[in-house]
Protein backbone atom coordinates (compact mmCIF):
# COMPACT_ATOMS: atom_id res chain seq x y z
CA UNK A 1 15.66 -21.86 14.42
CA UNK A 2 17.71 -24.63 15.47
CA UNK A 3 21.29 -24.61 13.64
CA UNK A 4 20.39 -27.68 11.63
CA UNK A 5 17.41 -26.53 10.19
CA UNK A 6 19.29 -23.14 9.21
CA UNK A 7 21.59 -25.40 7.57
CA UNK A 8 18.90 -27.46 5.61
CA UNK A 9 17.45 -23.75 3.92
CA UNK A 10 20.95 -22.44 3.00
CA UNK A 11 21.86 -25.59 1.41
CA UNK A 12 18.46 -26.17 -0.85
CA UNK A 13 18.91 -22.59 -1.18
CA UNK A 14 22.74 -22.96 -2.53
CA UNK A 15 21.50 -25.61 -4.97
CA UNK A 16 18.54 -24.55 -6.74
CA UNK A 17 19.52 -23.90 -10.02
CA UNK A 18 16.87 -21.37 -10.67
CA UNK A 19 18.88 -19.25 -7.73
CA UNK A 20 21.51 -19.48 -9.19
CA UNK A 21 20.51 -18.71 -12.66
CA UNK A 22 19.20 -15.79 -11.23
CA UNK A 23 22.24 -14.60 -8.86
CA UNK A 24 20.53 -14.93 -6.02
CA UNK A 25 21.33 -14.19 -2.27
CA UNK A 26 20.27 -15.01 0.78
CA UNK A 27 20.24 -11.85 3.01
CA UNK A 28 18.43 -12.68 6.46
CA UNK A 29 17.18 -16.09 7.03
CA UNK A 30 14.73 -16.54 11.16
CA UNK A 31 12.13 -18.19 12.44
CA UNK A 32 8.99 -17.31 9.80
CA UNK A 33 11.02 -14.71 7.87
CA UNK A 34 13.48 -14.38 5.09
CA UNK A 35 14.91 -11.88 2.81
CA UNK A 36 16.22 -12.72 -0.51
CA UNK A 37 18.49 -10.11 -3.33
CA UNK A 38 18.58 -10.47 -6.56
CA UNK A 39 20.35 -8.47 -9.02
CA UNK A 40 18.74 -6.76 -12.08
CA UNK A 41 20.11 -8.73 -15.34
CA UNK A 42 18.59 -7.71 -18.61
CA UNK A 43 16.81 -10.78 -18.73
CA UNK A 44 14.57 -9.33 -16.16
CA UNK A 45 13.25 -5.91 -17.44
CA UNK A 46 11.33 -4.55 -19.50
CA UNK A 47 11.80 -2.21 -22.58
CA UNK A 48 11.90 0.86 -20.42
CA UNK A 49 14.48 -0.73 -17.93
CA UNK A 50 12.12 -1.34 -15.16
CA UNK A 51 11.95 -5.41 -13.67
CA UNK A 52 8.71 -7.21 -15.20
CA UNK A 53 6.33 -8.50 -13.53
CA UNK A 54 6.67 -11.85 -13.94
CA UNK A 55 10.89 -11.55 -12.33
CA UNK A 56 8.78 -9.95 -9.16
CA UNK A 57 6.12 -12.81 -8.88
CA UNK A 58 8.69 -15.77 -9.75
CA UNK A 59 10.94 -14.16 -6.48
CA UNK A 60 7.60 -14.02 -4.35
CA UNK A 61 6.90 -17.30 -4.82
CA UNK A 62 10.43 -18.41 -3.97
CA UNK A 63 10.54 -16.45 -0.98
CA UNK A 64 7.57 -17.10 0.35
CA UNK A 65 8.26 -20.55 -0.10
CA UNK A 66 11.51 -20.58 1.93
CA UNK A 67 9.52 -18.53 4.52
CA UNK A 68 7.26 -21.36 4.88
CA UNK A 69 9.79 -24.18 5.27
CA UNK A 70 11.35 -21.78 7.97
CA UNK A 71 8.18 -22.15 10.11
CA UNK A 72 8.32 -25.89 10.37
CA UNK A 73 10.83 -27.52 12.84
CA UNK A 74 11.11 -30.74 10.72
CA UNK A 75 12.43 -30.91 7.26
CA UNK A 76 9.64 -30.43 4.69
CA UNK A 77 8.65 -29.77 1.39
CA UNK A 78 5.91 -27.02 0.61
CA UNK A 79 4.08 -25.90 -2.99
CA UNK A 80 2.33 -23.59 -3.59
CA UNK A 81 -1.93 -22.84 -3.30
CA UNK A 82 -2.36 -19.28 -4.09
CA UNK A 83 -0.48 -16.38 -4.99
CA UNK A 84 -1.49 -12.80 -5.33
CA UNK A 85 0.32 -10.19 -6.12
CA UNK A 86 -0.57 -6.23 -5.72
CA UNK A 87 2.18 -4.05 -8.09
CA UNK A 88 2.41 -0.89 -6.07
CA UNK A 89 4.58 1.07 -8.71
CA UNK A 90 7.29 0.64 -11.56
CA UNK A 91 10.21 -1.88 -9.99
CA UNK A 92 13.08 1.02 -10.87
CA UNK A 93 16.32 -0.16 -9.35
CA UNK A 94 19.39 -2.31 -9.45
CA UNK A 95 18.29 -4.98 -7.59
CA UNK A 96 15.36 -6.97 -6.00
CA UNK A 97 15.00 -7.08 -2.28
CA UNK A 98 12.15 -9.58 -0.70
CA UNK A 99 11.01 -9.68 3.06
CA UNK A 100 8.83 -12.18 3.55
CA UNK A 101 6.89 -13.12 6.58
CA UNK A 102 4.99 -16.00 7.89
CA UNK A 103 1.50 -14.98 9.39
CA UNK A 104 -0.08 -17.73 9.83
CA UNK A 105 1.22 -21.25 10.23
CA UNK A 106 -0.45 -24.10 10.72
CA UNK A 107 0.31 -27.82 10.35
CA UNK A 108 -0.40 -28.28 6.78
CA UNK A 109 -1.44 -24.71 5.59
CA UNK A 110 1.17 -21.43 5.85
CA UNK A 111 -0.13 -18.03 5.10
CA UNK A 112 2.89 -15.68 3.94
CA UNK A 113 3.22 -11.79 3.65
CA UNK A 114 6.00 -11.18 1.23
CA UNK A 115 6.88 -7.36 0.28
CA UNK A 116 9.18 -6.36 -2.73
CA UNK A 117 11.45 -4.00 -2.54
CA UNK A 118 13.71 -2.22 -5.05
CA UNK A 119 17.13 -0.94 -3.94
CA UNK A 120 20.02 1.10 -6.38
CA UNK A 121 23.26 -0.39 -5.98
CA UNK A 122 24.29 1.46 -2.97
CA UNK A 123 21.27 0.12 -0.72
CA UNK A 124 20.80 4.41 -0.36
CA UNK A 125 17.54 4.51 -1.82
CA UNK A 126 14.71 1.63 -0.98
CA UNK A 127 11.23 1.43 -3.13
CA UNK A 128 8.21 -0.71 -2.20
CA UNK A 129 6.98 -1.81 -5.15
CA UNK A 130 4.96 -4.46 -4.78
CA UNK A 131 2.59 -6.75 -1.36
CA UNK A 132 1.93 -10.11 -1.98
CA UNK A 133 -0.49 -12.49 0.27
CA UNK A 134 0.35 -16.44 -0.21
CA UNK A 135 -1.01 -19.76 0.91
CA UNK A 136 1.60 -22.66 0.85
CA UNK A 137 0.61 -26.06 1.61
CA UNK A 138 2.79 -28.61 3.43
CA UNK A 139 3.65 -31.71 1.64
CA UNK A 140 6.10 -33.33 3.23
């Protein structure tokens, strides 16, 4: 990845106000991958303390999404076609970790791996708690 085009992702990244609202941060950013933190807020859980489902999807969208804009050398713009999301056990941690991976890219149509991790707040204990498949399209 060229150091322009590194630039371009931190900086949309840095400005989204839904990132922000969320406290997110960028942890690894390639070529067809990045990884994304966020931190649990109360906001973001449910009753018994675990992250809902809907935090997990929202940052595997997001992710996957930045994953996809990685792959291209130009600037674009990418939505998204289809998202699913398998919840492989209760999100219990302090924080949201995503990897997400770009396994197929094509000139309009990315296909994206994205896995969800949950971490406690000294990064000594790592969950997997949820694999997501998703198809973004290029727009621009």
């Amino acid at each position: 990845m060229t150091p322009e085009k590194k630039k371009l992702i931190t900086d949309s990244f840095n400005r989204s106000e839904t990132l922000k609202f969320y406290k997110a941060e960028l942890l690894e950013l390639q070529t067809d991958f990045i990884s994304m933190k966020i931190p649990k807020m109360e906001l973001m859980t449910r009753k018994a303390g675990m992250f809902n489902g809907a935090m997990i999807a929202s940052l595997v969208d997001v992710s996957s999404g930045y994953a996809a804009v990685s792959h291209y050398e130009e600037d674009c713009y990418v939505v998204t076609v289809e998202l699913k999301v398998n919840y492989l056990r209760p999100a219990i941690g302090d924080a949201l970790i995503s990897k997400s991976y770009v396994i197929k890219g094509g000139a309009t149509i990315s296909v994206i791996r994205t896995e969800i991790y949950t971490v406690d707040e000294n990064h000594t204990s790592e969950s997997h708690v949820a694999t997501s498949l998703v198809t973004m399209m290029k727009i621009k």
